[in-house]
N, C-alpha and C. Protein backbone atom coordinates (compact mmCIF):
# COMPACT_ATOMS: atom_id res chain seq x y z
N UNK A 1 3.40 -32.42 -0.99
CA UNK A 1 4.06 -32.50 0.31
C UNK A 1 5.54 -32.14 0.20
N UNK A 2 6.12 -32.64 -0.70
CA UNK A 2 7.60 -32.63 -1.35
C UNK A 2 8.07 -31.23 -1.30
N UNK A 3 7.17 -30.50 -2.24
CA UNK A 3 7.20 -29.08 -2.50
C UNK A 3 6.75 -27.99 -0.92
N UNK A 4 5.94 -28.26 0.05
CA UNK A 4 5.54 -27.78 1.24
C UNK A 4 6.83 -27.88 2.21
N UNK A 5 7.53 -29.39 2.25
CA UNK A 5 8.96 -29.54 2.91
C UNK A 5 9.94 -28.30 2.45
N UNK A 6 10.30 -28.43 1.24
CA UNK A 6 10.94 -27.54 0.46
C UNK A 6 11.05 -25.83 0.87
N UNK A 7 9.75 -25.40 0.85
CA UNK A 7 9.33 -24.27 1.26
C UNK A 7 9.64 -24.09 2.60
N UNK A 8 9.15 -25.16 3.49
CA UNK A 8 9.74 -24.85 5.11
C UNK A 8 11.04 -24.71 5.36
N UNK A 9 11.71 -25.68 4.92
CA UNK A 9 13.17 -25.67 5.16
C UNK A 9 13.63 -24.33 4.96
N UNK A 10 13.77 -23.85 3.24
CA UNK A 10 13.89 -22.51 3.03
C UNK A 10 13.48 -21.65 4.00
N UNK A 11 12.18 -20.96 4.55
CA UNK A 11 11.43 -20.68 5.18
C UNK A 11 12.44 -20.46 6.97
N UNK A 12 13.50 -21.47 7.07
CA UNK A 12 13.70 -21.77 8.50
C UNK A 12 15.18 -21.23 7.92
N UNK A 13 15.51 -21.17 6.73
CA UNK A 13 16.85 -21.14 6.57
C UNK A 13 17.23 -19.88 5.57
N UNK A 14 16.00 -19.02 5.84
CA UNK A 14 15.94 -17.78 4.86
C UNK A 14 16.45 -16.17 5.72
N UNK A 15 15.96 -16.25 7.15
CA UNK A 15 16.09 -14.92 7.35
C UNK A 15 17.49 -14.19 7.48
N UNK A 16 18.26 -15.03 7.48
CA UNK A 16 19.60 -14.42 7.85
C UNK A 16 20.50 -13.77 6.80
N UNK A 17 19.80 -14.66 5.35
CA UNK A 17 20.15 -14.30 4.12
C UNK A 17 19.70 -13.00 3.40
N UNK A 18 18.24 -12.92 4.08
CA UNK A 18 17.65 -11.85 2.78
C UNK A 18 17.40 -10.63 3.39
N UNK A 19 18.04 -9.93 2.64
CA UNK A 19 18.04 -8.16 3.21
C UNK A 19 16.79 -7.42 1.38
N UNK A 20 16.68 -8.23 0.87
CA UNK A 20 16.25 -7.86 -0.61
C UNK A 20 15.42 -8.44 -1.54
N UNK A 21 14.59 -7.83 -2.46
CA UNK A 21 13.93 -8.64 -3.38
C UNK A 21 14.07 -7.64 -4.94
N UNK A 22 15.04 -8.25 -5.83
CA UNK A 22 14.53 -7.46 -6.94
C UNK A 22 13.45 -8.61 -7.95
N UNK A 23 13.05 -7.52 -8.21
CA UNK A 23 11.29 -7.89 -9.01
C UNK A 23 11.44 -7.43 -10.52
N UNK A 24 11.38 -8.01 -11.15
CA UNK A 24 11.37 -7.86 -12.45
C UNK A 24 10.12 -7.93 -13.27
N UNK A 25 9.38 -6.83 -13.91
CA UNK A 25 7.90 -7.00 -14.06
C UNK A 25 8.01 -6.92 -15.60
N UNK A 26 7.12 -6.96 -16.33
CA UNK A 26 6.86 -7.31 -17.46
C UNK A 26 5.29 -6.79 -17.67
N UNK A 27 5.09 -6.03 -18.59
CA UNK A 27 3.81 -5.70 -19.62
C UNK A 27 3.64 -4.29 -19.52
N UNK A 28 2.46 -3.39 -19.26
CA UNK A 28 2.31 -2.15 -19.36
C UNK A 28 4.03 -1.77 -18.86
N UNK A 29 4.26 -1.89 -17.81
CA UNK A 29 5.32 -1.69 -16.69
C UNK A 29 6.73 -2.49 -17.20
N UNK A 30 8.03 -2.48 -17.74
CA UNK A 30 8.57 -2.96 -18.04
C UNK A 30 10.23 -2.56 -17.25
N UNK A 31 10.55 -3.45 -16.30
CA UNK A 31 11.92 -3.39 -15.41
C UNK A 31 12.16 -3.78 -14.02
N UNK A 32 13.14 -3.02 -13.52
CA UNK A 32 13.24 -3.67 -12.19
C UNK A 32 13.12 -3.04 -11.14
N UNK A 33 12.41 -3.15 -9.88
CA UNK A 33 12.86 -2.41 -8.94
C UNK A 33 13.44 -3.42 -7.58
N UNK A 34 13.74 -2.72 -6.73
CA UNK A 34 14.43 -3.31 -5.60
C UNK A 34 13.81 -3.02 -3.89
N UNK A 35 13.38 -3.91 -3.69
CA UNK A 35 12.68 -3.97 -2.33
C UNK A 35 13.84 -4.12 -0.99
N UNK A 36 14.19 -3.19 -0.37
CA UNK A 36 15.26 -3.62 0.92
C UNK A 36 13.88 -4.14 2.09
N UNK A 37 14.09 -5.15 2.08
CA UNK A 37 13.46 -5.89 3.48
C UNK A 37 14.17 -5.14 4.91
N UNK A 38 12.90 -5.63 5.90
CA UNK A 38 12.87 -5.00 6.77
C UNK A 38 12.92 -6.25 7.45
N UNK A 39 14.27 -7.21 8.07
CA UNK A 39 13.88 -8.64 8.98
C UNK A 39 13.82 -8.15 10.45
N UNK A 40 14.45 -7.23 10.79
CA UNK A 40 13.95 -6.46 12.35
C UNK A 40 13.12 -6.45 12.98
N UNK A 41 11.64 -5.93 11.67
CA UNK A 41 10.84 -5.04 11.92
C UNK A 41 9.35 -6.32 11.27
N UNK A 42 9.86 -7.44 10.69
CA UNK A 42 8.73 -7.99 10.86
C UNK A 42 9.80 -9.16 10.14
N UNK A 43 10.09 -10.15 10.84
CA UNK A 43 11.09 -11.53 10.38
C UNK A 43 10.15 -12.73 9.84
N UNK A 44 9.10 -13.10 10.79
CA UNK A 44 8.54 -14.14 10.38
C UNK A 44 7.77 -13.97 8.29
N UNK A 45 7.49 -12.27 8.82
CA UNK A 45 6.98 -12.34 7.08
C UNK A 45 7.90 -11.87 6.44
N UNK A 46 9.19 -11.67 6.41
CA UNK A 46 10.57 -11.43 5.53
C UNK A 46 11.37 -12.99 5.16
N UNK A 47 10.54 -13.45 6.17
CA UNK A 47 11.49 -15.02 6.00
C UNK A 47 10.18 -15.92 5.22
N UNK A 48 8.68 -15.74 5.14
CA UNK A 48 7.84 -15.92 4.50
C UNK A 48 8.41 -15.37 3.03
N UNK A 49 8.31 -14.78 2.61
CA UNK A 49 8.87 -13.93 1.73
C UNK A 49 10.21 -14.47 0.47
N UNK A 50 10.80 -14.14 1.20
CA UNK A 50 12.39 -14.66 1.07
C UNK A 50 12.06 -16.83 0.51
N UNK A 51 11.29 -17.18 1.28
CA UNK A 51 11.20 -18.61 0.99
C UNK A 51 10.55 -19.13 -0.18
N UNK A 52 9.55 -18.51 -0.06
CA UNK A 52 8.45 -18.13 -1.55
C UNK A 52 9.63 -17.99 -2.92
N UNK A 53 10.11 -16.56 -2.51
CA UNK A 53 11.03 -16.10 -3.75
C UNK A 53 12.37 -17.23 -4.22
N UNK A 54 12.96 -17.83 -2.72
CA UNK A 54 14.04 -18.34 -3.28
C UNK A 54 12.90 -19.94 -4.16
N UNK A 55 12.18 -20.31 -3.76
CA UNK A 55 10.99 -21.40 -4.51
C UNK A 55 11.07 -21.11 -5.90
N UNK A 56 11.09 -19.56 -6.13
CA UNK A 56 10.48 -19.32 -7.22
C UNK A 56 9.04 -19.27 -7.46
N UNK A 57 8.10 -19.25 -6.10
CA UNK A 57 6.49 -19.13 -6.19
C UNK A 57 6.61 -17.77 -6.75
N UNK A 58 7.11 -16.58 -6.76
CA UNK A 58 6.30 -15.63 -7.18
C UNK A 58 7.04 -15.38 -8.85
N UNK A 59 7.54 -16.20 -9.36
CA UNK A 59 7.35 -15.99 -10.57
C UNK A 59 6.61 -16.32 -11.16
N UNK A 60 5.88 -15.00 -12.60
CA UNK A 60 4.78 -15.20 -12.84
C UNK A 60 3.85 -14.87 -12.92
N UNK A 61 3.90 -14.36 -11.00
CA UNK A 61 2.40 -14.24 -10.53
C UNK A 61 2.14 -12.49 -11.26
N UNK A 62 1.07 -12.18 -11.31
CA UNK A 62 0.73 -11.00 -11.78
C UNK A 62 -0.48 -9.50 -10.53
N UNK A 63 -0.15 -8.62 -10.47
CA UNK A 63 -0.42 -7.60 -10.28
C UNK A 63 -2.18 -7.52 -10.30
N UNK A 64 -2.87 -8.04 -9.55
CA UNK A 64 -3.92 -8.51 -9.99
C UNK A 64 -5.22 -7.25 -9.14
N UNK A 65 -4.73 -6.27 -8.29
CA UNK A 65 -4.97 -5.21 -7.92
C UNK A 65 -4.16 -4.31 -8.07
N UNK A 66 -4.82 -2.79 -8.29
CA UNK A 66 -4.01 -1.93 -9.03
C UNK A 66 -5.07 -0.75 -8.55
N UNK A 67 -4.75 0.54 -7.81
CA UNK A 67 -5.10 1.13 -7.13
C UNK A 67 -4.91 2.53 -7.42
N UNK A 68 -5.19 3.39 -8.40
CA UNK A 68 -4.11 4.60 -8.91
C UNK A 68 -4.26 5.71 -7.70
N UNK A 69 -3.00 6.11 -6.97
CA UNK A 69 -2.85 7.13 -5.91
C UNK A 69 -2.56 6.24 -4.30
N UNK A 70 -3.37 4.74 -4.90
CA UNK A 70 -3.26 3.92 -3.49
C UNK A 70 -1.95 3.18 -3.51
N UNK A 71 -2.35 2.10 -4.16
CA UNK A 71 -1.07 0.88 -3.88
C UNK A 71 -1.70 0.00 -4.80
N UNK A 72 -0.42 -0.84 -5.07
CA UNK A 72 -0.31 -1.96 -6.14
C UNK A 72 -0.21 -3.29 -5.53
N UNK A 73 -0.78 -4.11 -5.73
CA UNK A 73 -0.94 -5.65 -4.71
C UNK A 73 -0.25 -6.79 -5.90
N UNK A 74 -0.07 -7.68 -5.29
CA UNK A 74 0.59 -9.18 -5.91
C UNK A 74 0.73 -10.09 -5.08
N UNK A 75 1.57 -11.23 -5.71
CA UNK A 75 1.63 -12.22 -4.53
C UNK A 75 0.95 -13.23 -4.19
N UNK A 76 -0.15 -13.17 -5.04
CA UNK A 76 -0.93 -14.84 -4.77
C UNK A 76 -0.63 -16.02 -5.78
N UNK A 77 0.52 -16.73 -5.09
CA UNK A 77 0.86 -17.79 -5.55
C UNK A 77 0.29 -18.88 -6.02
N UNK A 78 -0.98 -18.86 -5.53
CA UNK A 78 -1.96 -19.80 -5.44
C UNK A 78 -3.33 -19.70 -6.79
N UNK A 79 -3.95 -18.23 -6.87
CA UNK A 79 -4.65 -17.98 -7.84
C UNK A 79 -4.09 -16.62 -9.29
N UNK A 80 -3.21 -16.80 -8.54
CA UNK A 80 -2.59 -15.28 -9.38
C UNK A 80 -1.35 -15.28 -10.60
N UNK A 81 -1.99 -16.67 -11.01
CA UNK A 81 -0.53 -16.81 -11.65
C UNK A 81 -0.85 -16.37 -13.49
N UNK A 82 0.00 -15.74 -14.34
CA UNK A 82 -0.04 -15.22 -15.19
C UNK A 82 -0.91 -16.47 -16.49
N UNK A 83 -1.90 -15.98 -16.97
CA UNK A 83 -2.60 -16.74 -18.00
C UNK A 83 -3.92 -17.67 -17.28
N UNK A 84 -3.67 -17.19 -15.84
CA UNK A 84 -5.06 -17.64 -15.26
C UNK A 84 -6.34 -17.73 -15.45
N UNK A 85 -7.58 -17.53 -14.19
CA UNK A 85 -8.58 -17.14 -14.29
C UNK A 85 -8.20 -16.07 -13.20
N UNK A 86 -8.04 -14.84 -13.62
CA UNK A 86 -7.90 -13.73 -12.72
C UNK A 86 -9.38 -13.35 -12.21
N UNK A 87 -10.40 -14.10 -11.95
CA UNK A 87 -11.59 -13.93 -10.97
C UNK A 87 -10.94 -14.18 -10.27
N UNK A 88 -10.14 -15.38 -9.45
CA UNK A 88 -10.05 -15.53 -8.41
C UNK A 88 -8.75 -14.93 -8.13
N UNK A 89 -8.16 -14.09 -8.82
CA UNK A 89 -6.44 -14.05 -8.29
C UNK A 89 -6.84 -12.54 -6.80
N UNK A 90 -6.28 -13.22 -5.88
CA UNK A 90 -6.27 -12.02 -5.07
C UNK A 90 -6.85 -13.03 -3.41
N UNK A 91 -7.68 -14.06 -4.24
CA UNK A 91 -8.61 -15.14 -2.46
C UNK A 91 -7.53 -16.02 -2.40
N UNK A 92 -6.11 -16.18 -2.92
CA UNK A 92 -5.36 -17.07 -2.75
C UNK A 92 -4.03 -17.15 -1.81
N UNK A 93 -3.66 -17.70 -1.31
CA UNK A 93 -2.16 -17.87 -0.70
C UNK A 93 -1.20 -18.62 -1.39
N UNK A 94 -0.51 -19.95 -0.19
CA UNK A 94 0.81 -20.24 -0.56
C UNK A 94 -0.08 -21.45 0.46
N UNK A 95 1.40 -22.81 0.09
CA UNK A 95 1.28 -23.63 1.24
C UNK A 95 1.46 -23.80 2.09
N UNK A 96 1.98 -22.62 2.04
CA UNK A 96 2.79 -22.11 4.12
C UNK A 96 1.46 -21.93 4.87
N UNK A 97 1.89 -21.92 6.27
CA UNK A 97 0.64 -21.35 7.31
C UNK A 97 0.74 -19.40 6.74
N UNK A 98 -0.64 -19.35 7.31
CA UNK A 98 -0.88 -17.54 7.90
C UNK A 98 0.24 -17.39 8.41
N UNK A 99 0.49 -16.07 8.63
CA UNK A 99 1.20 -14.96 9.59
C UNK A 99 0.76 -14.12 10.56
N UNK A 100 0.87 -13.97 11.69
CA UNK A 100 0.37 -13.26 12.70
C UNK A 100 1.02 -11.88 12.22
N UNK A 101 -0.17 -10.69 12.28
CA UNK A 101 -0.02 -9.57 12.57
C UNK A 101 1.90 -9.36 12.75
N UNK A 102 2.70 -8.68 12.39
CA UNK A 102 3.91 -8.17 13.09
C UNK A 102 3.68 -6.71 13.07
N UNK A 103 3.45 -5.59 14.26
CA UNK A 103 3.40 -4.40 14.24
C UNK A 103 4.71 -3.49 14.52
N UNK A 104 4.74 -2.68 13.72
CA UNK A 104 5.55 -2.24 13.89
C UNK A 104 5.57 -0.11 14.06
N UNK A 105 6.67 0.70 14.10
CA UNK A 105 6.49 1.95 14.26
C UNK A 105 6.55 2.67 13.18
N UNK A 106 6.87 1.55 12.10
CA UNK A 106 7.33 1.97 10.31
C UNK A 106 5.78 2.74 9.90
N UNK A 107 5.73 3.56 8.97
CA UNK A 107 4.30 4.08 8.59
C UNK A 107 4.24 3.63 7.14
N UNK A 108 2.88 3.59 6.68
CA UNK A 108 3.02 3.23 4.99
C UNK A 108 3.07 4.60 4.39
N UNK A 109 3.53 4.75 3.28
CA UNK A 109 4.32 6.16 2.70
C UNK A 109 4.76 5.38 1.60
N UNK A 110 4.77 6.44 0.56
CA UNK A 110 5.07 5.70 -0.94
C UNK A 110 6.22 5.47 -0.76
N UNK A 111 6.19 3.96 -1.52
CA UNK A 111 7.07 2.84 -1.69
C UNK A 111 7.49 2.02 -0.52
N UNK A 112 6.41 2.04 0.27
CA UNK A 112 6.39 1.26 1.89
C UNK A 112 5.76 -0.57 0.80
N UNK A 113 5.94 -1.09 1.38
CA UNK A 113 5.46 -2.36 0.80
C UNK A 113 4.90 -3.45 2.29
N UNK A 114 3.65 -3.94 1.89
CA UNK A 114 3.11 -4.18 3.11
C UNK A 114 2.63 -5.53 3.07
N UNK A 115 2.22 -6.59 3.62
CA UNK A 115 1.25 -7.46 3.50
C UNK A 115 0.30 -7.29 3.68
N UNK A 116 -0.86 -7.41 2.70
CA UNK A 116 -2.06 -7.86 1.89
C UNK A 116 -2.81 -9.53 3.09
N UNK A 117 -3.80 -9.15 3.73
CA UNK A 117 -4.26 -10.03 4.44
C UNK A 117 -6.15 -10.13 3.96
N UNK A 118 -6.58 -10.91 5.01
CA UNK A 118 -8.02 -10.97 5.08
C UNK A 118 -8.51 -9.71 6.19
N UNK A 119 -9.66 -10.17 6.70
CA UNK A 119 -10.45 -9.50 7.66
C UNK A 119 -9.74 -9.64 9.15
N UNK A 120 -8.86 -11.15 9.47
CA UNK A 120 -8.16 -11.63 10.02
C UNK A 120 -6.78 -11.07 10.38
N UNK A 121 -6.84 -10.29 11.36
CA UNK A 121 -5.34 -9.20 11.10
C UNK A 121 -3.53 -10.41 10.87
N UNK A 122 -4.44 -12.08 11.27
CA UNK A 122 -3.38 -12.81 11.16
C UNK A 122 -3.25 -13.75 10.13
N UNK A 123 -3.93 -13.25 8.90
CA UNK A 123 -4.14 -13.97 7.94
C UNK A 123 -3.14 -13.93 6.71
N UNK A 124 -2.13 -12.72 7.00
CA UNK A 124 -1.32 -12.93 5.83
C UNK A 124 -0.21 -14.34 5.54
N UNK A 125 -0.38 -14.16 3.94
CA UNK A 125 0.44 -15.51 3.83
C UNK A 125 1.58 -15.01 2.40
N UNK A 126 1.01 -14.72 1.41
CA UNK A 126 2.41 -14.65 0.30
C UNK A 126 1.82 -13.07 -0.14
N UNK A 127 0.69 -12.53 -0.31
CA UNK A 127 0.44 -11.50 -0.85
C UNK A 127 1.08 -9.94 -0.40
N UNK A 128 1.82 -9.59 -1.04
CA UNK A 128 2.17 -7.89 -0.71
C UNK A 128 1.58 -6.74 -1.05
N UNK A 129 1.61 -5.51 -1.14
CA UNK A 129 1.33 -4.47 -1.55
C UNK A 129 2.71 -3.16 -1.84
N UNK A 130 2.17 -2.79 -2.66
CA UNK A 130 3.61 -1.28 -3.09
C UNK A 130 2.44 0.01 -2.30
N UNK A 131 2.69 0.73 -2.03
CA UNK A 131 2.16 2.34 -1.82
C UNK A 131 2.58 2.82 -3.21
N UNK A 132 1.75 3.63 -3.37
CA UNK A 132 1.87 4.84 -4.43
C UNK A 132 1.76 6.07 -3.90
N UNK A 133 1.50 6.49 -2.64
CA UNK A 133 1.08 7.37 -1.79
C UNK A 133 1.46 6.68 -0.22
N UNK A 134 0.58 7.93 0.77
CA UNK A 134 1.00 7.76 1.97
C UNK A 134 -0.41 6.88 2.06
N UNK A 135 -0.94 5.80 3.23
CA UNK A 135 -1.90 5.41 3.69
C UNK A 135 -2.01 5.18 5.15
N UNK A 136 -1.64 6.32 6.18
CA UNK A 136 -1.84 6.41 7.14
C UNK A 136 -2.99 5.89 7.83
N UNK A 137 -3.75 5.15 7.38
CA UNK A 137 -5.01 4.80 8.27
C UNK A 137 -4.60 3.40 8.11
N UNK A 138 -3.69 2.80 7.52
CA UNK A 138 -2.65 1.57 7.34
C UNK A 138 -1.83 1.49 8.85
N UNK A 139 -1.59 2.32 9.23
CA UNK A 139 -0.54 1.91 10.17
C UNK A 139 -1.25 1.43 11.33
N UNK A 140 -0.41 0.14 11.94
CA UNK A 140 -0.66 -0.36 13.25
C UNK A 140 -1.61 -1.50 12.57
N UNK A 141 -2.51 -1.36 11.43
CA UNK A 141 -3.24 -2.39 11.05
C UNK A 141 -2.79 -3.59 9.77
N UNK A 142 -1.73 -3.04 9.66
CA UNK A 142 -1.30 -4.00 8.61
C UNK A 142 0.74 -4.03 8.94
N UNK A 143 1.05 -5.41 8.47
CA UNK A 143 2.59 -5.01 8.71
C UNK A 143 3.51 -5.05 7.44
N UNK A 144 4.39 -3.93 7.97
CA UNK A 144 5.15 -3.38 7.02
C UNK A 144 6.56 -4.23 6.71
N UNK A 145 6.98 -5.09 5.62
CA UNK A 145 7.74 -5.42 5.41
C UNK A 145 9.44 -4.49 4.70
N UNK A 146 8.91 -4.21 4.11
CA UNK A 146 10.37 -3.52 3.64
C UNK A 146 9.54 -1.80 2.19
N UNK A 147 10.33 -1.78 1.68
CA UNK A 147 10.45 -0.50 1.04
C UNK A 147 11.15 -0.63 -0.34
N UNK A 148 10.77 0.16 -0.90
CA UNK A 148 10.98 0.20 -2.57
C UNK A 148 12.15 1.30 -2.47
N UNK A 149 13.78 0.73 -2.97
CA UNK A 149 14.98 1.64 -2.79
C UNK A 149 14.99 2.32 -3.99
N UNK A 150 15.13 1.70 -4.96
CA UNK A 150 15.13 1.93 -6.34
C UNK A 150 14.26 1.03 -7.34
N UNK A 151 13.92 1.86 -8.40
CA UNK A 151 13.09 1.13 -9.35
C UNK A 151 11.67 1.60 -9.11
N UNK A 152 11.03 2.86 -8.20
CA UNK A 152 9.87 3.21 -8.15
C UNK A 152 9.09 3.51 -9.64
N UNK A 153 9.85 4.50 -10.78
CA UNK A 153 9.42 4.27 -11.33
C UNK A 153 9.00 3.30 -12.49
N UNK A 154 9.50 2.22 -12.19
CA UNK A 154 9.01 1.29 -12.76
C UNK A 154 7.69 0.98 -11.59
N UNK A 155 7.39 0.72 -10.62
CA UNK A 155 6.20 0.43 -10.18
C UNK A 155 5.44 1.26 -10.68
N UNK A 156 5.43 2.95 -10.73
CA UNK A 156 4.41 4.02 -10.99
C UNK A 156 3.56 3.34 -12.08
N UNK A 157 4.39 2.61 -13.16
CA UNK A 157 4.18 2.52 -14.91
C UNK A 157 3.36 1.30 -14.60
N UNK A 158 2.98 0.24 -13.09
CA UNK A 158 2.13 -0.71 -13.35
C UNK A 158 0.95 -0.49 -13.42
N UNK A 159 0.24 -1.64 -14.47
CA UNK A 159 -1.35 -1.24 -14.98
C UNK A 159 -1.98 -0.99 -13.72
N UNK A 160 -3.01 0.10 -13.88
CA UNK A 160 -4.12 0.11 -13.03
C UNK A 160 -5.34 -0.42 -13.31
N UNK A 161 -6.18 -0.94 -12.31
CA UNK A 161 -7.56 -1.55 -12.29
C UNK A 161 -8.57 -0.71 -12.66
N UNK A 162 -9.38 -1.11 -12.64
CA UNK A 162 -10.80 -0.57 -12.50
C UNK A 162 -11.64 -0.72 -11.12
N UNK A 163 -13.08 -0.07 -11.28
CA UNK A 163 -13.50 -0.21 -10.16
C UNK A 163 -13.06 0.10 -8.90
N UNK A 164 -13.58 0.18 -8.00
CA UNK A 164 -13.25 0.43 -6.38
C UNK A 164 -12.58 -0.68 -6.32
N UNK A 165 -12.31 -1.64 -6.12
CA UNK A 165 -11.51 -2.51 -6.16
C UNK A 165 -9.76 -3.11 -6.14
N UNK A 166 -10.23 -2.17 -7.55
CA UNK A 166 -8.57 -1.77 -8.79
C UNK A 166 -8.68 -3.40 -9.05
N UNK A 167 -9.32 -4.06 -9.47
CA UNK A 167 -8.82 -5.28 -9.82
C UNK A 167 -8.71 -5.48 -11.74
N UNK A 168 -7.33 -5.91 -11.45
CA UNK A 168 -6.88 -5.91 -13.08
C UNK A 168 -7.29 -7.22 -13.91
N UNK A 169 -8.42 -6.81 -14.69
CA UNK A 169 -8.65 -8.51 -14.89
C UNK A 169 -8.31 -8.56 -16.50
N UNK A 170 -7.45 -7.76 -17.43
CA UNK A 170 -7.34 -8.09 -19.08
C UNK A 170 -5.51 -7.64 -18.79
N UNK A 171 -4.87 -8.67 -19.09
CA UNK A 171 -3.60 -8.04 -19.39
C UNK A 171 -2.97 -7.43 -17.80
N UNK A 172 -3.05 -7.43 -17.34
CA UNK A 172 -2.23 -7.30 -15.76
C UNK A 172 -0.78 -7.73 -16.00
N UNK A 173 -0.18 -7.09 -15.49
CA UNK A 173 1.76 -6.44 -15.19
C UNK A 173 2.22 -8.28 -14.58
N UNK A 174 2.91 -8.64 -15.10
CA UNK A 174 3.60 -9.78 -14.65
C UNK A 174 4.85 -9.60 -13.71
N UNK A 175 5.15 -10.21 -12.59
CA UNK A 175 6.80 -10.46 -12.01
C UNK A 175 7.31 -11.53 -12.85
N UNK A 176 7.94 -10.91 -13.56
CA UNK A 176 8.30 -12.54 -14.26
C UNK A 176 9.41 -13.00 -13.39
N UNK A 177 10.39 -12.27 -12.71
CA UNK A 177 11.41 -12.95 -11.69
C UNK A 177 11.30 -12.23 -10.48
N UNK A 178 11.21 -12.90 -9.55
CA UNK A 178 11.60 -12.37 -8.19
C UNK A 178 12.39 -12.84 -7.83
N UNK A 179 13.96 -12.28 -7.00
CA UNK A 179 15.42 -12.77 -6.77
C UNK A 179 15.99 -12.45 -5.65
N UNK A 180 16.03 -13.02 -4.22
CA UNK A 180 16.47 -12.60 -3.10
C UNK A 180 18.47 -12.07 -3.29
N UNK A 181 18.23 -11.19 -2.78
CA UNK A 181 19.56 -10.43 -2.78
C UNK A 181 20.38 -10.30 -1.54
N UNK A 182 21.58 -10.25 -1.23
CA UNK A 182 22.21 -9.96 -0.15
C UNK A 182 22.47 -8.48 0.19
């Protein structure tokens, strides 16, 4: 409960702060890149985001889909954390509520970074995605948080999956820090 307070507060006291996320990954993939948030263009999940990171939930967590030409996923605070059981990393969230859909006119295009939901267009909660490519059949159905400024190629260098899937289940790319920036 302690830790859920924690998160809200942050959460209520995050958007005004965070224009940024640098990500620091670790394994196949080794460095940093830099995410400029988009709070305009979708606030409730930039301030989701931002609350997680200043927590420190997404350190750790690992790259647990991996898509080569598509996009790279992370972000489940909940099952995705490094030294797991990566069966389940990917069905997990955070202790925050969902997020409603935020649509926006932004398109996904490599290094667009998006939230990762269910079947539920209002189901996102901590999970993101990188583009590696364009995914135009993305737009209007998923919302676009911010963009990869610098440090792409360090995303290019994260492990890819197998399967239709891309799910990385031996050795998967770690965030070992995620760090809200001004």
């Amino acid at each position: 409960m302690l830790k859920t307070t924690a998160l809200l507060f942050a959460l209520s006291a995050s958007p005004a702060l965070a224009v940024g996320l640098d990500v620091t990954v670790s394994g196949q993939a080794n460095g940093t890149f830099h995410i400029d948030l988009f709070e305009d263009v979708a606030p409730q999940h930039v301030a989701q985001i931002t609350a997680l990171a200043n927590a420190g939930a997404y350190n750790g967590v690992v790259f647990h889909r991996v898509i080569d030409g598509f996009m790279a996923q992370t972000g489940d605070v909940e099952f995705g954390r490094s030294g797991g059981d990566m069966a389940m990393a990917g069905l997990g969230g955070s202790t925050l509520p969902d997020i409603p859909l935020e649509v926006s006119d932004k398109t996904f295009k490599r290094g667009v970074v998006g939230m990762a939901r269910a079947n539920d267009p209002n189901s996102a909660n901590s999970q993101f995605f990188i583009m590696f490519g364009p995914g135009d059949f993305l737009n209007g159905q998923y919302t676009v948080v911010g963009e990869v400024t610098s440090g792409m190629d360090v995303v290019d260098q994260i492990k890819r999956g197998t399967g239709d899937n891309g799910a990385v289940l031996e050795n998967p790319d770690v965030m070992t820090s995620v760090v809200v920036t001004p």
